[in-house]
Protein backbone atom coordinates (compact mmCIF):
# COMPACT_ATOMS: atom_id res chain seq x y z
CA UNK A 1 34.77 116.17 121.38
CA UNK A 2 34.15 116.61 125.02
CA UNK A 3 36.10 120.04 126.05
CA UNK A 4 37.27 118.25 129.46
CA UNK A 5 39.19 115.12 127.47
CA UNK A 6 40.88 118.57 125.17
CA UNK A 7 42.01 119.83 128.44
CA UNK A 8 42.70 116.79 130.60
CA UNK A 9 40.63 117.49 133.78
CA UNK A 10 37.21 116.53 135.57
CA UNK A 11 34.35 118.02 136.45
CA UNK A 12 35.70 118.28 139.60
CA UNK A 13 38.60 119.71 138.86
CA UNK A 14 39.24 123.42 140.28
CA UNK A 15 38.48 126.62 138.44
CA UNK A 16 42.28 126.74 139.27
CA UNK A 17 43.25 123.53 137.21
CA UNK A 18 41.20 124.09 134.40
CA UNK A 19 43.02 127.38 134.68
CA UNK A 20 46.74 125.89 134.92
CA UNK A 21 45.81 122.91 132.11
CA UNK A 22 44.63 125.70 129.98
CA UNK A 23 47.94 127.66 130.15
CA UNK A 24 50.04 124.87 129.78
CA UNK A 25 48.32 123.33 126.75
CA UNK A 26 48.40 127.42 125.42
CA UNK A 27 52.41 127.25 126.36
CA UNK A 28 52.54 123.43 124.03
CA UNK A 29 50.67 125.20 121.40
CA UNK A 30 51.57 128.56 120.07
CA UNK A 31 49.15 130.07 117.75
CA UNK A 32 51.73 131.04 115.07
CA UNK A 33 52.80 127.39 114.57
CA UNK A 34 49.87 125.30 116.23
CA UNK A 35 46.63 127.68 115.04
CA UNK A 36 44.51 124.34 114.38
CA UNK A 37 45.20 122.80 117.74
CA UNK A 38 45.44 126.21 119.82
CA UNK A 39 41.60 127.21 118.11
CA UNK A 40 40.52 123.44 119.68
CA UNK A 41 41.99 124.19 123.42
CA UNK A 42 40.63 127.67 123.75
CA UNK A 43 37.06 126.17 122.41
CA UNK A 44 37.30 124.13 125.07
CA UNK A 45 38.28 126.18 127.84
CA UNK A 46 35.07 128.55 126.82
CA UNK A 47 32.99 125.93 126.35
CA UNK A 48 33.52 124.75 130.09
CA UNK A 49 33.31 128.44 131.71
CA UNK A 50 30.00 128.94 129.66
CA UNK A 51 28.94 125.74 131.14
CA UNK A 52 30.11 126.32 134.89
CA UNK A 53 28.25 130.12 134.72
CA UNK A 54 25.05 128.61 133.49
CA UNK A 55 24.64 125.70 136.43
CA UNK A 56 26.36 128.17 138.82
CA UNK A 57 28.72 125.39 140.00
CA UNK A 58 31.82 125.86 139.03
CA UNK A 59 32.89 122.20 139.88
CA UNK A 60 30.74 119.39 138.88
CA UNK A 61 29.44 121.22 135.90
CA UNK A 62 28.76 118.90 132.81
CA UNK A 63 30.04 119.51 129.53
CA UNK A 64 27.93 121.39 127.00
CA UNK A 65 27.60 118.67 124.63
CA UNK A 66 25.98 116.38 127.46
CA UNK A 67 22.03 115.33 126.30
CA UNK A 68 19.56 115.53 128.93
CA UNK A 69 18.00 112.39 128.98
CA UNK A 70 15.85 112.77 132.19
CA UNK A 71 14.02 115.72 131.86
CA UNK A 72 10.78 113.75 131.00
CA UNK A 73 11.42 111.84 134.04
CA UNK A 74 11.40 115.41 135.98
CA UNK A 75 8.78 116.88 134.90
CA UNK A 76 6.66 113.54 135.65
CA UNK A 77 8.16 113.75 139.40
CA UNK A 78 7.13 117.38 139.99
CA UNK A 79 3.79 116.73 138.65
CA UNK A 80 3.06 113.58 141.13
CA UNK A 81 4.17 115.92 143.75
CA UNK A 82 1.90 118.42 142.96
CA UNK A 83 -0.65 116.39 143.15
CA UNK A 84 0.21 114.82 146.43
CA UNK A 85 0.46 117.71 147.92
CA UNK A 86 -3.33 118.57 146.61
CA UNK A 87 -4.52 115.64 147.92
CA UNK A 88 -2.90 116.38 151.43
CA UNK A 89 -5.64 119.54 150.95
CA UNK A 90 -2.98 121.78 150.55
CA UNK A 91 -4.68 123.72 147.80
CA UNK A 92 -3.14 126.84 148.21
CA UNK A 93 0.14 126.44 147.45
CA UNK A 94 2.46 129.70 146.19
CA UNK A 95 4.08 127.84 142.47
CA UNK A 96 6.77 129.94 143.44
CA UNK A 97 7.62 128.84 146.48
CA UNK A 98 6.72 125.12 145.15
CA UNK A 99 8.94 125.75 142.32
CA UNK A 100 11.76 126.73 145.25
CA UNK A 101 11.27 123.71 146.79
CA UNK A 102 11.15 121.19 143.42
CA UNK A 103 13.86 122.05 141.21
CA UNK A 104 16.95 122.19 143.63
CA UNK A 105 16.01 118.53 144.35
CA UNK A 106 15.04 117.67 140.92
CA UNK A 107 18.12 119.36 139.50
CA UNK A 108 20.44 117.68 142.19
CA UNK A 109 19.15 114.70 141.72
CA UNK A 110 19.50 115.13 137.78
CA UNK A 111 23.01 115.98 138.42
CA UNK A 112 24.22 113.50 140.77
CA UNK A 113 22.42 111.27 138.15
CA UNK A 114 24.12 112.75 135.01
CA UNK A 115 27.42 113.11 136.73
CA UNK A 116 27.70 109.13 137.67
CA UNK A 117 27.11 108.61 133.80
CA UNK A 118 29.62 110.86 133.39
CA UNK A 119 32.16 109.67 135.53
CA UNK A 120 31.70 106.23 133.65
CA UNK A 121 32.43 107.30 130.51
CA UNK A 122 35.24 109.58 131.56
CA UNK A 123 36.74 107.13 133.37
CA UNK A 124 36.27 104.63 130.37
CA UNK A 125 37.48 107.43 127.97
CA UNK A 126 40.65 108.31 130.03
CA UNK A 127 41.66 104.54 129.72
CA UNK A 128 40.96 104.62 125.94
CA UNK A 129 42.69 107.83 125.97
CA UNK A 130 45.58 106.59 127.77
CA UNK A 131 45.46 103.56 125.56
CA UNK A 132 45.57 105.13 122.47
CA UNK A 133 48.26 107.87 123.79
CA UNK A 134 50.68 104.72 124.63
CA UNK A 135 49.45 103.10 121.40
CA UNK A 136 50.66 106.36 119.86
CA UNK A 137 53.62 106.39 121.73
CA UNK A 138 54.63 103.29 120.46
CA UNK A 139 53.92 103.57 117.44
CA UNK A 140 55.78 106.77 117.61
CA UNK A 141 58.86 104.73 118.90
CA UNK A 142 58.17 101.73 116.35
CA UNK A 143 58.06 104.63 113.45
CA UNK A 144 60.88 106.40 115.07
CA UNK A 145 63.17 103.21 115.64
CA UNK A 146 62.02 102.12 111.50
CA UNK A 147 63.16 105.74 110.79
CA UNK A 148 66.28 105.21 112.66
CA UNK A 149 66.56 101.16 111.10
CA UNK A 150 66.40 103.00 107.98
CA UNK A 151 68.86 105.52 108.52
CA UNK A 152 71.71 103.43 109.81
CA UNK A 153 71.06 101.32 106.81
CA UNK A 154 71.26 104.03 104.74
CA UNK A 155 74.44 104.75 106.58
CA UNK A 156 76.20 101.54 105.95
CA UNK A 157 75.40 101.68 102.61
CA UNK A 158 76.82 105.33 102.12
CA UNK A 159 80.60 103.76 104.46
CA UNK A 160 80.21 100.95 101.98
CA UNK A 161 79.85 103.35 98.90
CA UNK A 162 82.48 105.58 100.37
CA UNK A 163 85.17 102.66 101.37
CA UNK A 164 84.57 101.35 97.83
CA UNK A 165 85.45 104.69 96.31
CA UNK A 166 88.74 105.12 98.28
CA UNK A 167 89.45 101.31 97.58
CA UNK A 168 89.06 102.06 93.82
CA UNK A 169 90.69 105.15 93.92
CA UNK A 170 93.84 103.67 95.60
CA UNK A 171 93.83 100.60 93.25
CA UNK A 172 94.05 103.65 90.64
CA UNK A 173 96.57 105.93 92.18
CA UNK A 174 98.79 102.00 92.94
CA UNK A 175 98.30 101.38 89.14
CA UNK A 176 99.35 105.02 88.05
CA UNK A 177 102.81 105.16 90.15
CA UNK A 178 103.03 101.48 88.45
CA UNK A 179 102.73 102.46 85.14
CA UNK A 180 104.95 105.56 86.17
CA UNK A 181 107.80 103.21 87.54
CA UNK A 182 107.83 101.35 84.22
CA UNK A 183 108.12 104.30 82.22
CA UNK A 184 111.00 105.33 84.66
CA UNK A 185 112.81 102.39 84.23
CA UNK A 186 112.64 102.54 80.21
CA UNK A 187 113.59 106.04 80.50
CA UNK A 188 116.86 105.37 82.54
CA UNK A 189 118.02 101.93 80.35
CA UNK A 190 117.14 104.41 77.08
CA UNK A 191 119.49 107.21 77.73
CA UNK A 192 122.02 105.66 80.74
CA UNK A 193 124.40 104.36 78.09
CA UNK A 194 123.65 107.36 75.98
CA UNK A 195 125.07 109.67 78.51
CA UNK A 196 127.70 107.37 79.60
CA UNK A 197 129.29 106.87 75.43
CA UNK A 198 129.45 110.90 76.27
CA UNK A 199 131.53 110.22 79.94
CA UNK A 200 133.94 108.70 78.05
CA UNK A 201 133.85 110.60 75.24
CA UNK A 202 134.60 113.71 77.40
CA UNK A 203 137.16 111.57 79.42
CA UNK A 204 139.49 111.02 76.23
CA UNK A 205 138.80 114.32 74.90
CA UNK A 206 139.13 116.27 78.83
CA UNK A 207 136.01 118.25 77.45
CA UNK A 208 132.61 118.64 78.56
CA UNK A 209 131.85 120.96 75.22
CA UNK A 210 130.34 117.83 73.06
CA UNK A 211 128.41 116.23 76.02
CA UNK A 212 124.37 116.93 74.96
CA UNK A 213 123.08 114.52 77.24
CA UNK A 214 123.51 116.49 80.27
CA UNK A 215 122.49 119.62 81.67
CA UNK A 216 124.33 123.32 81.23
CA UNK A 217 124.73 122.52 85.55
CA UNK A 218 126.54 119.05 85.21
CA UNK A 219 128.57 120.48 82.25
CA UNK A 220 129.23 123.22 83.98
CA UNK A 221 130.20 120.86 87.48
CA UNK A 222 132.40 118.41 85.19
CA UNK A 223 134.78 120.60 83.71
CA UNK A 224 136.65 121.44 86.12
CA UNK A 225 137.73 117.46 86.56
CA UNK A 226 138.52 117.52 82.59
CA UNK A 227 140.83 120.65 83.09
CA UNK A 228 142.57 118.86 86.14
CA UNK A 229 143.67 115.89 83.69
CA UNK A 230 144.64 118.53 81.22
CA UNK A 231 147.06 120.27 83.68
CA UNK A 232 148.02 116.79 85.14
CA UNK A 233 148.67 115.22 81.82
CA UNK A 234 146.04 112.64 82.75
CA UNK A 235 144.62 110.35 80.55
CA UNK A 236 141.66 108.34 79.87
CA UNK A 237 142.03 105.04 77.31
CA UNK A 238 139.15 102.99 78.58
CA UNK A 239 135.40 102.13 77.70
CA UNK A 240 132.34 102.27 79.95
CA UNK A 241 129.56 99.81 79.41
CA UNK A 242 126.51 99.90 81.49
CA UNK A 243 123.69 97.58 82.67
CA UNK A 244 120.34 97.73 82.65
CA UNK A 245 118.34 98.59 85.99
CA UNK A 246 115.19 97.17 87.53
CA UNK A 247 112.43 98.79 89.53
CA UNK A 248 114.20 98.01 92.51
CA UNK A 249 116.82 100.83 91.18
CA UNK A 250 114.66 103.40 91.14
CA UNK A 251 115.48 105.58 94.27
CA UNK A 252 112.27 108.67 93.08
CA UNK A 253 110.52 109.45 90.34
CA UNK A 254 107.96 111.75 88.71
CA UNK A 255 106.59 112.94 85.65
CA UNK A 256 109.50 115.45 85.48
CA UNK A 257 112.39 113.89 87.74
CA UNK A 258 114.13 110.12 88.02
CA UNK A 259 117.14 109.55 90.70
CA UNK A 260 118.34 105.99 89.69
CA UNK A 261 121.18 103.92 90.63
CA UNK A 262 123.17 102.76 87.51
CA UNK A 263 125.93 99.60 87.42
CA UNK A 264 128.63 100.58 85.03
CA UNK A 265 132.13 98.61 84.32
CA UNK A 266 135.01 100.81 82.72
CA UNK A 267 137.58 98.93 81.54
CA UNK A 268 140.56 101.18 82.16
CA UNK A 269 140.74 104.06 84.79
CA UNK A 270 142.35 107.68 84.22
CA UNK A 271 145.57 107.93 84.96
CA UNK A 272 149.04 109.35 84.41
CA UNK A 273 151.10 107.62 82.39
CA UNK A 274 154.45 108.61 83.46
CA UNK A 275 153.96 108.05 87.06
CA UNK A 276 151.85 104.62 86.55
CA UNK A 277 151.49 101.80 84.16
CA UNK A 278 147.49 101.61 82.77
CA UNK A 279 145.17 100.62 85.69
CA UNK A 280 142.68 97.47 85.51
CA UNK A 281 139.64 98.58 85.09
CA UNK A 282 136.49 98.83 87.64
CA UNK A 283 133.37 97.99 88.60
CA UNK A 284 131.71 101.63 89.94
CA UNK A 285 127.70 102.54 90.93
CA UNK A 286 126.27 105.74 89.90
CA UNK A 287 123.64 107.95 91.20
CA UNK A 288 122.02 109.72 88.39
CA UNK A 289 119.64 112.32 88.58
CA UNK A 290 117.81 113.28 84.87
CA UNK A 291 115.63 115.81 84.62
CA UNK A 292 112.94 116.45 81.64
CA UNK A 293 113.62 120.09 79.71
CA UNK A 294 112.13 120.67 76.58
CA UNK A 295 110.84 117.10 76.24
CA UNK A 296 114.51 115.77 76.49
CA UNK A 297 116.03 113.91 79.90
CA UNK A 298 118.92 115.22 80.64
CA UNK A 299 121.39 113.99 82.96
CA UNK A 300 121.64 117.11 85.83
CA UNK A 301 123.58 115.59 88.29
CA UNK A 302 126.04 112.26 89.03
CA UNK A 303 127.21 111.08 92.46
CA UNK A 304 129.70 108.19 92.98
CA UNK A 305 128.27 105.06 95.40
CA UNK A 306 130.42 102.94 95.29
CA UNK A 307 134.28 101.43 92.63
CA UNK A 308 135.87 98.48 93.43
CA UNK A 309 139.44 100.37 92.80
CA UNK A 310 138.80 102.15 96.47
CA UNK A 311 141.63 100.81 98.46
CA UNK A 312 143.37 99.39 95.75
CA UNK A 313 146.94 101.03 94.97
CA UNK A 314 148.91 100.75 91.74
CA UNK A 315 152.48 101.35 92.07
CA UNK A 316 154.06 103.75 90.50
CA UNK A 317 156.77 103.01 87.82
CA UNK A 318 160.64 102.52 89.19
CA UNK A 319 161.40 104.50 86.45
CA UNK A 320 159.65 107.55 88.17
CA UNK A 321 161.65 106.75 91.78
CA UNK A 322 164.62 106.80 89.53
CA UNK A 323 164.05 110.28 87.63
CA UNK A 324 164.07 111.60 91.17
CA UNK A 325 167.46 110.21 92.29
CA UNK A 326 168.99 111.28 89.31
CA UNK A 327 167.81 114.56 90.11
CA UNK A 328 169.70 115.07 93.55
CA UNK A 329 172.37 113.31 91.49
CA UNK A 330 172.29 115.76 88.61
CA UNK A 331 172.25 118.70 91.34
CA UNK A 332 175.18 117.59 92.77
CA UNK A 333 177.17 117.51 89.68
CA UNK A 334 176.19 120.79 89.14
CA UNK A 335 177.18 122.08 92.49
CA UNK A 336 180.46 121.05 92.22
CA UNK A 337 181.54 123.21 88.92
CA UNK A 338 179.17 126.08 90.66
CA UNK A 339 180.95 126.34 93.73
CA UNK A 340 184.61 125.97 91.85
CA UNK A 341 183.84 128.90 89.70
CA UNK A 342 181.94 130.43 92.09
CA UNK A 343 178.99 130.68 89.54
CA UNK A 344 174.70 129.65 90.49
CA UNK A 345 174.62 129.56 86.96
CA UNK A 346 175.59 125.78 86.13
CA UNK A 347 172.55 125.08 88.56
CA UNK A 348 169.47 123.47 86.14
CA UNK A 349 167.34 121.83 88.67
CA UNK A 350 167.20 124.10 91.42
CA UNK A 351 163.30 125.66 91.48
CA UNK A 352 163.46 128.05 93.95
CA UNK A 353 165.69 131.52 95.10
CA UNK A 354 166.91 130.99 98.26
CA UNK A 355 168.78 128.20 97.08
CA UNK A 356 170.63 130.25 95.00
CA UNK A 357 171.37 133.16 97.60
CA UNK A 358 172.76 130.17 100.42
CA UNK A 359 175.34 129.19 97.84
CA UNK A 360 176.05 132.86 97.01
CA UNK A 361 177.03 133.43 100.65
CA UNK A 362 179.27 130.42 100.45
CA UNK A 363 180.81 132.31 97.33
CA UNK A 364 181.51 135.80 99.46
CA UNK A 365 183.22 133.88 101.89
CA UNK A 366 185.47 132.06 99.51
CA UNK A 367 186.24 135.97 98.02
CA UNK A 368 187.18 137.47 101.16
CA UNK A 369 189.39 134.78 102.28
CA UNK A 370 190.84 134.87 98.42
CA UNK A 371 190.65 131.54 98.04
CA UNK A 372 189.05 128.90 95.72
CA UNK A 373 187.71 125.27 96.31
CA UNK A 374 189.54 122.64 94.03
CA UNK A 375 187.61 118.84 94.36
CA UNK A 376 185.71 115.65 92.99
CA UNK A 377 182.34 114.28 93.35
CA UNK A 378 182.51 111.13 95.10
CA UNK A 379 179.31 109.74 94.71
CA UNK A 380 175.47 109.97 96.02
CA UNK A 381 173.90 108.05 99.12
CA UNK A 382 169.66 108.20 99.08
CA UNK A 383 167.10 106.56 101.34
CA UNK A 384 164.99 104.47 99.40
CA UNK A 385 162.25 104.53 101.67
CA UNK A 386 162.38 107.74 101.69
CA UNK A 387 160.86 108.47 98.58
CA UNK A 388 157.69 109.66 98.69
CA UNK A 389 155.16 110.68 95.78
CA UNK A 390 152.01 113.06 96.43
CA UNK A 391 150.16 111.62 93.32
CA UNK A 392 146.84 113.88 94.49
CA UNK A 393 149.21 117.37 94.39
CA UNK A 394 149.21 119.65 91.20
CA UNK A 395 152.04 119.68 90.11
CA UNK A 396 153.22 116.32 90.88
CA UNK A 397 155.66 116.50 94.12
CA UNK A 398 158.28 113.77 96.37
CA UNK A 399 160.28 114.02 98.51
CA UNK A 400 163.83 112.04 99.17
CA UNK A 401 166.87 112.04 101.59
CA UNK A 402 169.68 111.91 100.20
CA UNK A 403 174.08 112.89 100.96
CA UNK A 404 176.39 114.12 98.20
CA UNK A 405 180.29 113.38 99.32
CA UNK A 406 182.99 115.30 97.90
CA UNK A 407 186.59 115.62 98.37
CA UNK A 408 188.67 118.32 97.64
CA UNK A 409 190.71 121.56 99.63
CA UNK A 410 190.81 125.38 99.14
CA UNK A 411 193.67 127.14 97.40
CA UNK A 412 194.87 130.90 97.29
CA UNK A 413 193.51 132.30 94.06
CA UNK A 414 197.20 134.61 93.47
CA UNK A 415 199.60 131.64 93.95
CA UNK A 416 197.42 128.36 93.24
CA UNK A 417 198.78 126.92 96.18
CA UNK A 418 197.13 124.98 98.74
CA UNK A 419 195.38 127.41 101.48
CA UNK A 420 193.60 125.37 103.73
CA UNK A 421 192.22 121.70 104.00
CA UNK A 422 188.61 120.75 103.34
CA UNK A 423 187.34 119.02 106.57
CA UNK A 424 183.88 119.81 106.27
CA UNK A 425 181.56 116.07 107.53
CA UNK A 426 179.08 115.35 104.29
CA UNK A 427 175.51 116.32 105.26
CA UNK A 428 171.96 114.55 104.42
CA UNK A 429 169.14 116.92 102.84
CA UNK A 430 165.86 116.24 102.80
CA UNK A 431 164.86 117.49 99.43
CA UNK A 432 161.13 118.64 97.86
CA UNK A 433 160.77 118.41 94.16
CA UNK A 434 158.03 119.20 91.71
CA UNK A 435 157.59 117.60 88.62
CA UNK A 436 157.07 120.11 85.63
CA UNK A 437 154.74 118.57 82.98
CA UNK A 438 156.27 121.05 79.88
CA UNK A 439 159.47 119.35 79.74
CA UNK A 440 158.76 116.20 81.85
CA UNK A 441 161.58 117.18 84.55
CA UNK A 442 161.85 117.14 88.15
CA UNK A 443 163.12 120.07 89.90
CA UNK A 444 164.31 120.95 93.52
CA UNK A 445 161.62 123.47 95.40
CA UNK A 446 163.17 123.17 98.97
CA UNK A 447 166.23 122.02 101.07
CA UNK A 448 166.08 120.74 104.52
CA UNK A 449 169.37 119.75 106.46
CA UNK A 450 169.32 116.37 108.70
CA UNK A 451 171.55 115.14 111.12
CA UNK A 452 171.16 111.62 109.48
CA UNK A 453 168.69 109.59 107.33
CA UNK A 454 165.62 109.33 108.93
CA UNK A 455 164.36 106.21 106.66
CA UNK A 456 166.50 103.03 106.21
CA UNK A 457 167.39 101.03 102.72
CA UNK A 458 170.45 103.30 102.06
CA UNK A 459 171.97 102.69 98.31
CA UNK A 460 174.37 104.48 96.21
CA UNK A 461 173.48 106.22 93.34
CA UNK A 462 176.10 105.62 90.17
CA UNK A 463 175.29 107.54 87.10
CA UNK A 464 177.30 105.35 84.82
């Protein structure tokens, strides 16, 4: 290959490009990873220094490979100019100094001969050089833009793979949580009405003992409900039936936990049977919560949505309004043999001490004056709309107003004669009683004097 095409210059180029082309081709290819193309540059580079030292011209000087064509043609022209000059009788010629005077013309004329060639086919080369080199580079960019054809196609593919994967695997993870709904939904209708037989089971009974469906927590959280009705004397006569659910009632689930809303009709509510008649039943929405122990769903937790009883108020029994009146009535019975005989013992519905010490005071007074009341018991007034019942308090509690009147005088306890007259005005007490579930009684806790009734609907209160 001709060394000045390796190294991209002329022979006219400077010994100072040849020099910089050199280097740079060196710097484009290191030894270590080019050795093939690095041996082929530095060949080069010799082969044109060798060549410039030999013609001593260091530009102009043709390549090594170059065949010298015209050296017949020389030696042919230095011979017909020998013999001119014998025939111009000038026989004594010095061949060296004719051989001074030849070959510097021979040789430049060889050269300026050899170097037109040259030039041709350099010039021609460089285009097929720079030909080739864009032919290359386009190929280069052809194989580079199939590489790159191919590797976005290869990418599609691998998004369309991928997004086909994640499609499936969703479709997989929607059927799963489908198939886990369902079994969700059987698991709630199965053992709802199971747990809910035990509800009223426990109701009736006011204990959580024989409930299995539920956890040692919810037993545990129950009780203390059961034990209110126990203390309360409340009862529980109804039934509970429930309904099945759909998906749509299915507020979580997982392998291990279900929270599900759950319909349920009872047909009787708990209640107290002395202060209210049996309640229509009601329509109420549970929250259940089951949990998976030991293989078994339990039932860890219950939380009231919604009853169609809120709001709704059953009266409580005129009998019950009654037992209170005849309370204050009974009271004031007994107050009039107490304070005759000066005695707190004749009292049987009075709950609380102080009562008992204000009518002891009223006895002192009596003793130091040495006198005695003698009277009747007229009669009892009450404020019907003042009776009020705190069905929610433990023990059971009212409240009424209500005025005892009495007539009678005081007397001197020596002679039995008339001491003084009884002018006292009748007062109105506002009176707090407590219902005792033991012997079904009401009984006076706390005494409140009024100036008047406060509520309206006055009546009398007649025993007989």
């Amino acid at each position: 290959m001709n060394p000045y095409e390796v190294l991209n210059v002329t022979p006219l180029s400077s010994d100072a490009e040849l020099k910089e082309a050199y280097q740079e081709l060196c710097e484009r290819y290191p030894r270590e990873t080019h050795p093939d193309e690095r041996q082929l540059v530095e060949d080069a580079y010799q082969e044109i220094i060798s060549l410039r030292q030999m013609t001593g011209n260091k530009i102009g000087a043709l390549p090594v490979n170059q065949s010298y064509e015209n050296n017949d043609v020389d030696e042919s022209a230095e011979d017909e100019a020998v013999e001119q000059m014998k025939h111009e009788n000038h026989e004594q010629i010095v061949v060296p100094f004719k051989k001074k005077r030849k070959w510097p013309i021979v040789l430049s004329f060889i050269a300026t001969l050899l170097f037109g060639m040259w030039l041709n086919n350099w010039m021609n080369s460089d285009d097929e050089y720079v030909y080739e080199s864009d032919t290359d580079v386009y190929s280069e960019e052809s194989a580079v833009s199939d590489d790159s054809s191919d590797a976005d196609t290869e990418e599609t593919s691998q998004d369309e793979e991928n997004q086909e994967a994640k499609a499936a695997e969703e479709r997989e993870k929607r059927e799963m949580e489908e198939r886990q709904l369902e079994e969700a939904v059987n698991v709630v209708n199965e053992w709802s009405p199971l747990f809910f037989y035990e509800v009223q089971y426990a109701l009736s009974n006011r204990s959580a003992s024989g409930m299995g469906m539920t956890t040692s927590k919810f037993r545990n959280e129950f009780q203390p409900t059961l034990s209110k009705m126990v203390d309360t004397n409340v009862i529980f006569e109804g039934e509970i039936e429930v309904s099945p659910i759909h998906k749509g009632e299915i507020v979580e689930f997982s392998s291990d936990r279900i929270i599900a809303n759950v319909r349920t009709d009872y047909s009787s509510l708990s209640y107290y049977p002395y202060l209210k008649e049996q309640p229509e039943g009601s329509r109420m929405e549970w929250q259940l919560t089951f949990v998976k122990q030991d293989g078994d769903w339990l039932v860890d937790e219950r939380k009231l949505l919604s009853d169609s009883s809120k709001g709704r108020i059953d009266p409580v029994r005129e009998e019950v309004k009654d037992d209170i009146v005849e309370t204050i009535d009974i009271n004031a019975n007994e107050w009039l043999f107490a304070y005759q005989e000066k005695d707190t013992s004749y009292f049987s519905r009075i709950g609380f001490s102080e009562y008992y010490e204000r009518q002891e005071s009223y006895y002192k007074v009596l003793d130091r004056n040495n006198w005695y009341w003698q009277g009747e018991y007229l009669g009892l007034e009450y404020s019907y709309d003042s009776i009020v019942i705190d069905e929610a308090a433990n023990p059971l509690s009212a409240t009424i107003e209500a005025q005892a009147n009495y007539f009678g005088n005081y007397y001197d306890e020596d002679t039995n004669e008339f001491a003084e007259l009884d002018d006292s005005e009748p007062s109105v007490f506002r009176y707090v009683l407590e219902y005792d579930y033991n012997d079904e009684s009401w009984y006076i806790v706390n005494t409140k004097l009024l100036k008047e009734f406060s509520k309206g609907d006055i009546r009398t209160y007649t025993y007989y």
